[in-house]
N, C-alpha and C. Protein backbone atom coordinates (compact mmCIF):
# COMPACT_ATOMS: atom_id res chain seq x y z
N UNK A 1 16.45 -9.69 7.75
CA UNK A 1 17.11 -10.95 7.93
C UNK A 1 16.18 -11.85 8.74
N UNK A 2 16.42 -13.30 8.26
CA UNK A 2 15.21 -14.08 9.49
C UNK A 2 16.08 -14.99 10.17
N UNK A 3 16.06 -15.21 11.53
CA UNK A 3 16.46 -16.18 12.05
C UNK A 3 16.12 -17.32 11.53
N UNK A 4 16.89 -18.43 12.78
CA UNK A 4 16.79 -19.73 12.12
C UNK A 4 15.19 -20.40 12.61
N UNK A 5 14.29 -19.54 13.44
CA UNK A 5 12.98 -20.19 13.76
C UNK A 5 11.97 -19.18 13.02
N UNK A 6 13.08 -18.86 11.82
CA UNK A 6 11.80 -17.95 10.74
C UNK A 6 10.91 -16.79 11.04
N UNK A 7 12.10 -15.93 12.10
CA UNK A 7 11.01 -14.47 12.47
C UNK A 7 12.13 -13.86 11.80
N UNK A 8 11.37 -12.46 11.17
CA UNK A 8 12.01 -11.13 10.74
C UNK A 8 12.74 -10.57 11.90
N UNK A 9 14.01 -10.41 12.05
CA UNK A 9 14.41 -9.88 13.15
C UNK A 9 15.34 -8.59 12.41
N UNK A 10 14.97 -7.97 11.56
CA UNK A 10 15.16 -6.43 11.29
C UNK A 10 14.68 -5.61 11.76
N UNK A 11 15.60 -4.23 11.68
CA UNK A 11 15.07 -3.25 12.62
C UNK A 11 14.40 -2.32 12.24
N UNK A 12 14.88 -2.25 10.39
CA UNK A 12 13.64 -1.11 10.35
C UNK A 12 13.57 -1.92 8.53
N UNK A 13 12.22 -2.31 7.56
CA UNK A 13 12.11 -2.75 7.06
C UNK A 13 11.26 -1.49 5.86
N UNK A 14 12.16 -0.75 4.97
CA UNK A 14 11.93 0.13 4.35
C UNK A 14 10.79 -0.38 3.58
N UNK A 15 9.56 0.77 2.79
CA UNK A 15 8.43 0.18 2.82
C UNK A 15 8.45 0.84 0.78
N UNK A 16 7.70 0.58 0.09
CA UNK A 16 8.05 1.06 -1.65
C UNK A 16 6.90 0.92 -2.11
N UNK A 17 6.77 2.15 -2.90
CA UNK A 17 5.64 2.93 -3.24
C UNK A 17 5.24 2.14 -4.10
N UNK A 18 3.51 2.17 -3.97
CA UNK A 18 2.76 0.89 -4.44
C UNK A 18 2.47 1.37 -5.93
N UNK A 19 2.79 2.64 -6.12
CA UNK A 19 2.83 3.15 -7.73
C UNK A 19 3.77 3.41 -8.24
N UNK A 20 5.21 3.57 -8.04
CA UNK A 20 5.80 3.59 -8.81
C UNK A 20 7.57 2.79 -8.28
N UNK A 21 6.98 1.58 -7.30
CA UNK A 21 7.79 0.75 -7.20
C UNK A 21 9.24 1.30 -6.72
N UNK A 22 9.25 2.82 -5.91
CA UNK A 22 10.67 3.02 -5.46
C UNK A 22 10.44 3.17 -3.91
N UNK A 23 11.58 2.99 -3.16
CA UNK A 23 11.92 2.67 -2.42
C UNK A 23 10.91 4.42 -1.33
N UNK A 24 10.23 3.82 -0.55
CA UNK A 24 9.69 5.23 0.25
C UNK A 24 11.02 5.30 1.92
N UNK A 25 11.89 6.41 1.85
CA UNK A 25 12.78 6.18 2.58
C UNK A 25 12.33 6.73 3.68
N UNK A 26 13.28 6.80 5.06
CA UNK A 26 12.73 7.14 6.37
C UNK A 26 12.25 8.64 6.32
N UNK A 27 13.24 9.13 5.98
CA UNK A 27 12.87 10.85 5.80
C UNK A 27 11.53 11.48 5.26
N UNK A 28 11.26 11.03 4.22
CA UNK A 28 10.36 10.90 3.59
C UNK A 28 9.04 11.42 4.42
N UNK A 29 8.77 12.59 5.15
CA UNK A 29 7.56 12.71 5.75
C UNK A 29 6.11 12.87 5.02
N UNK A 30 6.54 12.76 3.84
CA UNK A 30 5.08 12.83 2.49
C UNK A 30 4.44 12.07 2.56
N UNK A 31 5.26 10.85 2.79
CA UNK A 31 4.48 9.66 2.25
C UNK A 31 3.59 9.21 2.84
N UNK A 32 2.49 8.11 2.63
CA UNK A 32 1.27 7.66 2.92
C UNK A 32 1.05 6.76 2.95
N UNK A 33 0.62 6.06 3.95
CA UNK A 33 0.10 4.31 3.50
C UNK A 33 -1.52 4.29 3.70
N UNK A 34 -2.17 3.41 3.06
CA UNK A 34 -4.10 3.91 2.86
C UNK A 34 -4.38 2.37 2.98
N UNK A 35 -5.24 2.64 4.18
CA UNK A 35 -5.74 0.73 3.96
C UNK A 35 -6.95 1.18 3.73
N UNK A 36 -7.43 0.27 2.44
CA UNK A 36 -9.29 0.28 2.34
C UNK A 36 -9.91 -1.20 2.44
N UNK A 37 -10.58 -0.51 3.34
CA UNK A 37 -11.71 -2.18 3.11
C UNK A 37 -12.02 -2.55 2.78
N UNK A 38 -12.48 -4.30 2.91
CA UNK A 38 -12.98 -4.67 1.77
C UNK A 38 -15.03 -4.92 2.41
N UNK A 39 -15.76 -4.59 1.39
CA UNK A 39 -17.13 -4.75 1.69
C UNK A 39 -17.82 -5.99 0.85
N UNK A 40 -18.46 -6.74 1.95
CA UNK A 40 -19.13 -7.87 1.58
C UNK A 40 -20.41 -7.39 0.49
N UNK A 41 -21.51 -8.20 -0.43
CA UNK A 41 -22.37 -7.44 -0.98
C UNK A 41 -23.54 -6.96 -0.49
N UNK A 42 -23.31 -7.01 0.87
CA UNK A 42 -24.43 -6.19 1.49
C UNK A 42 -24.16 -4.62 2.13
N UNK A 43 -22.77 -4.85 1.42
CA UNK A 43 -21.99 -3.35 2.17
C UNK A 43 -21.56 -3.46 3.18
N UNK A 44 -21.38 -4.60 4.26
CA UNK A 44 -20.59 -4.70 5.65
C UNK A 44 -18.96 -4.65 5.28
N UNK A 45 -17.98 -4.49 6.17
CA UNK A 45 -16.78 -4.36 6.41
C UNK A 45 -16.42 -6.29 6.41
N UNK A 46 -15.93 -6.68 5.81
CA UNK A 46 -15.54 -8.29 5.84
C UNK A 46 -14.01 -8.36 7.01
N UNK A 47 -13.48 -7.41 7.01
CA UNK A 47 -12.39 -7.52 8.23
C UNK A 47 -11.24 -7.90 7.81
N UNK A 48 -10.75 -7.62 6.08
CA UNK A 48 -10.04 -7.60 5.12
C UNK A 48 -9.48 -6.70 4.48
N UNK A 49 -8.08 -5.87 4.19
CA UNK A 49 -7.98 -4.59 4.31
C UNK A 49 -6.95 -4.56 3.02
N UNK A 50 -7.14 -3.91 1.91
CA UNK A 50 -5.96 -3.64 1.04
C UNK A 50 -4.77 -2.57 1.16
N UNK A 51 -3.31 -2.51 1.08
CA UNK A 51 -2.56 -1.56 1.94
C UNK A 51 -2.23 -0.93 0.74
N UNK A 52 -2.16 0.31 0.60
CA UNK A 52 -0.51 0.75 -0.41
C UNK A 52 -0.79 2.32 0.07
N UNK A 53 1.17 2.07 -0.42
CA UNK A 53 1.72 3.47 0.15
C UNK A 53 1.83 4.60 -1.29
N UNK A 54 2.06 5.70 -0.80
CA UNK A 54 2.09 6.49 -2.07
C UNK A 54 3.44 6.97 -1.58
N UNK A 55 4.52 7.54 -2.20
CA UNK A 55 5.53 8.14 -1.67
C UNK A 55 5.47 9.84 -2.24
N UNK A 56 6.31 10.78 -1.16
CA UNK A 56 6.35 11.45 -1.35
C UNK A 56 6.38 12.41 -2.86
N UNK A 57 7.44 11.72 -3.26
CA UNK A 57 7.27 12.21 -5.06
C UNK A 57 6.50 12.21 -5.78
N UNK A 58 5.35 11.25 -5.51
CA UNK A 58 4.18 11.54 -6.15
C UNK A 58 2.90 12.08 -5.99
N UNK A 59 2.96 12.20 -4.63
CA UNK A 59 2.07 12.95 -4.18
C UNK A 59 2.71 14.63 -4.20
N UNK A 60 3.95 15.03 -4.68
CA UNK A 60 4.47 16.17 -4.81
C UNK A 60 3.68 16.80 -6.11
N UNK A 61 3.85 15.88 -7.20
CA UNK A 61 3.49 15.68 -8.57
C UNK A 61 1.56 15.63 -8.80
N UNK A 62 1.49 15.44 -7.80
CA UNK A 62 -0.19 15.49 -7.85
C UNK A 62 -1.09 14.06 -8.70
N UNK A 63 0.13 13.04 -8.79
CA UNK A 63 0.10 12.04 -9.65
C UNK A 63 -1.07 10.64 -8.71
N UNK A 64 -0.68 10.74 -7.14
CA UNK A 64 -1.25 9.93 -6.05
C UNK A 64 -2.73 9.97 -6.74
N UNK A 65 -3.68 10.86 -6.75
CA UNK A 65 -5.15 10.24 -6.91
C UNK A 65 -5.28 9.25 -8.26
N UNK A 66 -4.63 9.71 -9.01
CA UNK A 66 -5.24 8.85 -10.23
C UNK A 66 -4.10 7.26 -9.95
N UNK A 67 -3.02 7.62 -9.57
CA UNK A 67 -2.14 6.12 -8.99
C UNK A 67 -3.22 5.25 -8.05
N UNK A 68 -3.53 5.80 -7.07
CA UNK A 68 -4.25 5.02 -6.31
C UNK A 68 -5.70 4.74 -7.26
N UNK A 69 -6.26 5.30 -7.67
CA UNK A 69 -7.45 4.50 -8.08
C UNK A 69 -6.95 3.56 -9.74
N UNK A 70 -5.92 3.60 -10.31
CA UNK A 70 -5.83 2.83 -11.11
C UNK A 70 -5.16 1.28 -10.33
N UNK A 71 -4.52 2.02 -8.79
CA UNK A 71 -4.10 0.65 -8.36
C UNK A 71 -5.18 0.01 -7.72
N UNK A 72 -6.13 0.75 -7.55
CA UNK A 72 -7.66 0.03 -6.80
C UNK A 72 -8.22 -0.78 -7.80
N UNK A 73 -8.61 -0.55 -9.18
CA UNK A 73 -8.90 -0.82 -10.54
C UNK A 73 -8.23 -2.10 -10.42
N UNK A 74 -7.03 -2.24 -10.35
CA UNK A 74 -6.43 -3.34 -10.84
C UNK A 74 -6.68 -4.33 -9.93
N UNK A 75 -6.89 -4.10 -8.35
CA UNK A 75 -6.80 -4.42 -7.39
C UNK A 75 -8.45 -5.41 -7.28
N UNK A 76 -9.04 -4.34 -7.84
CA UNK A 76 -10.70 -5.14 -7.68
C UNK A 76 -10.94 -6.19 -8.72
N UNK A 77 -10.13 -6.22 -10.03
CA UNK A 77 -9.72 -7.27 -11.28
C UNK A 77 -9.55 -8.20 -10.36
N UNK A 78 -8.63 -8.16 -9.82
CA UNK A 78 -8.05 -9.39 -9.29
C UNK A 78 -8.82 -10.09 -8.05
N UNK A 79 -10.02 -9.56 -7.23
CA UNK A 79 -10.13 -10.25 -6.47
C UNK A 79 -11.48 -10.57 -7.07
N UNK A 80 -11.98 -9.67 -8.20
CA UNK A 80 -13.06 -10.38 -8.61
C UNK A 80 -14.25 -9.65 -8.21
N UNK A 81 -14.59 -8.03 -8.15
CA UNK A 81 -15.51 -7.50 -7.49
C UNK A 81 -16.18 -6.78 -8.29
């Protein structure tokens, strides 16, 4: 919910798996969130970070490596790398 001077004032803001779009709940001790950097073309760290979570179920499934690098794939389309 946001107040009226536009801050998030929730208490806990459930977070959803960046591959298969369901909800990653509190219990959930599987789950993962992976920030990777982004590298300028000389190979430095630019101080720019891409996030996604994997949730438990798929990393149960053994499905997480190829999720995450097809969401990296899509991810580098889009910024153009």
């Amino acid at each position: 919910m946001i107040n009226d001077e536009g801050q998030n004032v929730d208490l806990y803001i459930p977070r959803k798996c960046s591959w298969t779009n369901r909800l990653i709940g509190a219990k959930d001790h599987a789950a993962v969130q992976i920030n990777i950097g982004h590298l300028d073309e000389q190979g430095l760290f630019t101080g720019k970070t891409t996030t996604f979570a994997i949730g438990g179920a798929v990393r149960h499934r053994g499905e997480s490596d190829s999720g995450l690098d097809h969401l990296w794939q899509k991810k580098k389309a889009e910024l153009g790398q």
